[in-house]
Protein backbone atom coordinates (compact mmCIF):
# COMPACT_ATOMS: atom_id res chain seq x y z
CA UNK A 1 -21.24 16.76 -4.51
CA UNK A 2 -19.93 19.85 -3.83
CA UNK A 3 -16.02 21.37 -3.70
CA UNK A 4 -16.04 22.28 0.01
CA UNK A 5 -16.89 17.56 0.40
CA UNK A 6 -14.59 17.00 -2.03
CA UNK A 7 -11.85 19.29 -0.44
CA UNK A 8 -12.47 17.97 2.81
CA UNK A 9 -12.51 14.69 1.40
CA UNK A 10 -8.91 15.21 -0.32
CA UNK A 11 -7.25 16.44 2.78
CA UNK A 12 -8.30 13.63 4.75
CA UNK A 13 -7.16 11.33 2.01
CA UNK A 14 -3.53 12.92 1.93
CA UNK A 15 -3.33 12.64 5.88
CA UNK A 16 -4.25 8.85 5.30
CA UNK A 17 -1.90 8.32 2.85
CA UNK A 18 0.78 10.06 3.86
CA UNK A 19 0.90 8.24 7.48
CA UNK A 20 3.29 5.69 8.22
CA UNK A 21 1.55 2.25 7.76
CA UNK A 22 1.91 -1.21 6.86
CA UNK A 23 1.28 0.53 3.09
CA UNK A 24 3.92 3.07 2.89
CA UNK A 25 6.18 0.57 4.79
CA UNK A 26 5.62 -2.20 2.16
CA UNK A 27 6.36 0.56 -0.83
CA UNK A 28 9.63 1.99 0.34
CA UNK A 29 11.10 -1.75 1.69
CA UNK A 30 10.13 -2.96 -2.14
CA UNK A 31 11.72 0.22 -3.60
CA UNK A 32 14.82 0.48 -1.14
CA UNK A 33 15.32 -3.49 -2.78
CA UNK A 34 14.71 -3.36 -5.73
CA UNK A 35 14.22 -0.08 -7.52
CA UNK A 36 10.97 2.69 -8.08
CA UNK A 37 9.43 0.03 -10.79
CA UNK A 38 8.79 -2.82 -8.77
CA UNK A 39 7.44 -0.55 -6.04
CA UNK A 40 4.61 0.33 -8.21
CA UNK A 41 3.10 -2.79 -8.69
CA UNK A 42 3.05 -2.69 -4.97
CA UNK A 43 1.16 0.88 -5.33
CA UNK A 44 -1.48 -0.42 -7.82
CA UNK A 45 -2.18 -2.99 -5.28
CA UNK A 46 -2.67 -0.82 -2.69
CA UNK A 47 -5.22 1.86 -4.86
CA UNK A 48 -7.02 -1.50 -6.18
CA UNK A 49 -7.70 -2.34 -2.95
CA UNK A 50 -9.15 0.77 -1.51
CA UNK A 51 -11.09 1.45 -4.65
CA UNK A 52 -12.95 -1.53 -3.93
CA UNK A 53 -13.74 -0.42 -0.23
CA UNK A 54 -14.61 3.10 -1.82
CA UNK A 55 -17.22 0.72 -3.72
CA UNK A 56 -18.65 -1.19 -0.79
CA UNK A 57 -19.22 2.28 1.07
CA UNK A 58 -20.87 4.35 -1.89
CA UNK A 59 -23.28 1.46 -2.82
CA UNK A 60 -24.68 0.53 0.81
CA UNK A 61 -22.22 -2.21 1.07
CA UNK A 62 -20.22 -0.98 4.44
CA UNK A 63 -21.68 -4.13 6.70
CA UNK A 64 -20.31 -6.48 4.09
CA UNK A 65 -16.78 -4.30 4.47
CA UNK A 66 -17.48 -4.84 8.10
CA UNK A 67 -18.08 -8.62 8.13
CA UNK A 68 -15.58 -9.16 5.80
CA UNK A 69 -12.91 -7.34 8.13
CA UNK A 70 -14.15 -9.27 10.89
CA UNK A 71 -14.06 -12.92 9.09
CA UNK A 72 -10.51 -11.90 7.62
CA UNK A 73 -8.14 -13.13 9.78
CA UNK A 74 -7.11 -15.98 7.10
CA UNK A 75 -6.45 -12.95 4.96
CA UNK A 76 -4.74 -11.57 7.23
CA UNK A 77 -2.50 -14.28 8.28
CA UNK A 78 -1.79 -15.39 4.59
CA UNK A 79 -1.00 -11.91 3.62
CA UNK A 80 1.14 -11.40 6.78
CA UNK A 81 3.02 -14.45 5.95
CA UNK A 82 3.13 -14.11 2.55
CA UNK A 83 5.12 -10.27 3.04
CA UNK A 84 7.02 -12.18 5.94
CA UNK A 85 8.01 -14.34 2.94
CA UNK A 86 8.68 -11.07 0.42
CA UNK A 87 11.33 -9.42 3.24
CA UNK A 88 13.27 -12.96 3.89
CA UNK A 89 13.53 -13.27 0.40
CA UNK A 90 15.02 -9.60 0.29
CA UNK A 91 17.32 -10.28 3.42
CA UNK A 92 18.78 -13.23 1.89
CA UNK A 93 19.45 -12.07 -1.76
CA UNK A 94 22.72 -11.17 -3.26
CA UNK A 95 23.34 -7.71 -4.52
CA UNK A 96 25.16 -7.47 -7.84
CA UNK A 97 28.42 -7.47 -8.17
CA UNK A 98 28.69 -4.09 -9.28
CA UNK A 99 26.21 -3.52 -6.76
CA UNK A 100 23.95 -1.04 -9.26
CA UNK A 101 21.31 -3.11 -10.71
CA UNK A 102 18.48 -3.75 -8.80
CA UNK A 103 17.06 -7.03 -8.31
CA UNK A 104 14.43 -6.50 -11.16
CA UNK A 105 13.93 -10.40 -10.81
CA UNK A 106 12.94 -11.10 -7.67
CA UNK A 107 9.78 -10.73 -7.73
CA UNK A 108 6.89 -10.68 -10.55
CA UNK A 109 4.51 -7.57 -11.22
CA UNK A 110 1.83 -9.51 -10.42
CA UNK A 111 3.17 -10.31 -7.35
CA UNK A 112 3.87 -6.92 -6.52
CA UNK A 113 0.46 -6.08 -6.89
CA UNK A 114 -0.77 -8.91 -5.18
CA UNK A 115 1.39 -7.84 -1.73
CA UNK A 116 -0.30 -4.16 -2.09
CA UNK A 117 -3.89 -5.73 -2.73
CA UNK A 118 -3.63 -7.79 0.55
CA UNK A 119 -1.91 -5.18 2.20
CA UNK A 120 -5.31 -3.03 1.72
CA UNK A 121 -7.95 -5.67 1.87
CA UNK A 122 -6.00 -6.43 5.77
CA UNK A 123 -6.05 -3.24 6.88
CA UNK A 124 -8.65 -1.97 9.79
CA UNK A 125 -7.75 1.48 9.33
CA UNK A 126 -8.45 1.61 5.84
CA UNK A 127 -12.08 -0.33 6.79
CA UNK A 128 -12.50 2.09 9.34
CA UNK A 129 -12.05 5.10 6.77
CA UNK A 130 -14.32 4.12 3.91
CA UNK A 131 -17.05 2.49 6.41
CA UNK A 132 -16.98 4.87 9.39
CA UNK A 133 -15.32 8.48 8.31
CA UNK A 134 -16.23 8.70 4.38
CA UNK A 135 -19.79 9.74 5.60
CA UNK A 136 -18.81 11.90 7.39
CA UNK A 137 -16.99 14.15 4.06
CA UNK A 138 -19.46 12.96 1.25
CA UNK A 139 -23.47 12.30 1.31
CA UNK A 140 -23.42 8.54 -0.08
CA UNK A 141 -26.75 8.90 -0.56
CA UNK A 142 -27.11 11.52 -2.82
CA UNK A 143 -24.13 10.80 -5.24
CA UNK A 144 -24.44 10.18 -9.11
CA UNK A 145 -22.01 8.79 -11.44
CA UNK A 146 -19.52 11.81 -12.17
CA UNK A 147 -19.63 12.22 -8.64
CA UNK A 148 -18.15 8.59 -7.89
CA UNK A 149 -15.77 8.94 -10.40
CA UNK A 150 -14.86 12.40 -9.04
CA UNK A 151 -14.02 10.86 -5.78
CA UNK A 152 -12.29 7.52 -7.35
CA UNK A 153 -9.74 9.72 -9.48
CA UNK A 154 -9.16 11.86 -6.02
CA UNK A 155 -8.63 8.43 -3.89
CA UNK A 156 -6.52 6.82 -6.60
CA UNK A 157 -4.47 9.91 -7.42
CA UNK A 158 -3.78 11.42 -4.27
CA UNK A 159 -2.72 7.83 -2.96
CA UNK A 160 -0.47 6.63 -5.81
CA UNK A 161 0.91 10.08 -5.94
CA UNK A 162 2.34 10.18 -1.99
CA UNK A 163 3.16 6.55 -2.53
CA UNK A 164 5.05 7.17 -5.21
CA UNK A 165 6.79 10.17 -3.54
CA UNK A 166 7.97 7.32 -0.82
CA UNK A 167 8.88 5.24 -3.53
CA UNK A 168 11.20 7.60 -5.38
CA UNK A 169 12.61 8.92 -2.66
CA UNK A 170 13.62 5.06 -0.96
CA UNK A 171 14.60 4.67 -4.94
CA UNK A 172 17.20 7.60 -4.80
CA UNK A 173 18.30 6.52 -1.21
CA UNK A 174 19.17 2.93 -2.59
CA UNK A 175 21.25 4.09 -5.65
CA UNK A 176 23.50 5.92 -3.43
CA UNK A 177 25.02 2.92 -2.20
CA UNK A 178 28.01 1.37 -4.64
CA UNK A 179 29.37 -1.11 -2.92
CA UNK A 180 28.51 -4.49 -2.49
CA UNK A 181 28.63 -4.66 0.98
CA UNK A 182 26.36 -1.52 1.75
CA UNK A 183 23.70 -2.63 -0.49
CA UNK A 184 24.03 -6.24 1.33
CA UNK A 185 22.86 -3.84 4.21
CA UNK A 186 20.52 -2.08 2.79
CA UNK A 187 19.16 -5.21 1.30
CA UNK A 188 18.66 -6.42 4.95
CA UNK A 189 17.13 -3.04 6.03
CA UNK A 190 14.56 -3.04 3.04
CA UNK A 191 13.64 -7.12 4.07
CA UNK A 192 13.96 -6.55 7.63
CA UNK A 193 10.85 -3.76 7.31
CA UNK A 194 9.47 -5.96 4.88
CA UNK A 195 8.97 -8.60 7.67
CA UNK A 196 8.42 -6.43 10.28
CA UNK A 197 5.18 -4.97 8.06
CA UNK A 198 3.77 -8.47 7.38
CA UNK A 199 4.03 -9.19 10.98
CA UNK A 200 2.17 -6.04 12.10
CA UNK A 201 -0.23 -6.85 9.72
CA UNK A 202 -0.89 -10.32 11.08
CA UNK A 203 -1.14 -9.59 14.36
CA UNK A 204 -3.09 -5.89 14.22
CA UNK A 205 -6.67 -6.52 15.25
């Protein structure tokens, strides 16, 4: 594999990553509620997921991706619902009373991770890039083992890095809110998106 694919290939990756979706929505509504911590669970999830798309493209497995998008509209509506379910939970919790502490609790790591794994496995654009464009940047054919790692540590680092980036930011953004009543608000903005993301996702086709 050579540098000019795996340039090409990192570019595209940081455009994909770095567009507003139901993935960078999901990060910054879990760190806006409940800190940069819990919103990396939600990250992992995310990279998980496309890793194992990166897998079904490299090793001749893109009609499986395919039929798998196609028959997931159980997925879909579970993992719609279930993020539906995240941002109500979010909209109806109570800030502190000193309204600094996050709500650590609200949700488990695994849990996190879970939302960010469905949030992947649901997505047609991220289908769409590992099946249809990744071709069109890297000769599938032709790759050996340090390449696919090569390309695995540029997928999982340039994602989790711009996620994070919206994470830390929405992080910052929520700790400059004292009061109880403006994190009430915020808590509503961060579950409203939330909702709004696990409807999108149900619905997309």
């Amino acid at each position: 594999m050579g540098l000019v694919s795996l340039i090409s290939l990192s570019t595209a990756m940081l455009i994909l990553a770095a567009s507003p979706g139901p993935g960078v929505f999901a990060t910054v509504a879990r760190s806006l509620a409940s800190g940069f911590q819990p919103a990396l669970g939600v990250i992992l999830g995310i990279v998980l997921g496309d890793l194992i798309y990166l897998m079904f493209a490299i090793f001749g497995l893109s009609l499986v991706a395919q039929k798998l998008g196609e028959l997931f509209i159980i997925v879909k509506l579970c993992g719609g619902a279930y993020l539906f379910w995240l941002g109500l939970k979010i909209w109806v919790s109570k800030p502190s009373p000193d309204g600094s502490e996050p709500l650590q609790k609200e949700q488990s790591p695994w849990g996190n991770i879970l939302s960010g794994f469905l949030i992947t496995l649901s997505n047609p654009k991220v289908i769409l890039f590992y099946c249809g464009l990744l071709p069109t940047f890297v000769d599938l054919s032709n790759l050996k083992g340090a390449d696919i790692a090569a390309i695995a540590c540029v997928i999982a680092v340039i994602l989790s890095g711009v996620l994070m980036v919206y994470a830390y930011l929405a992080s910052h953004a929520r700790q400059m809110f004292s009061s109880g009543s403006a994190l009430k608000k915020l808590n509503r903005s961060a579950g409203g998106v939330m909702m709004a993301t696990g409807v999108a996702i149900a619905t997309k086709i």
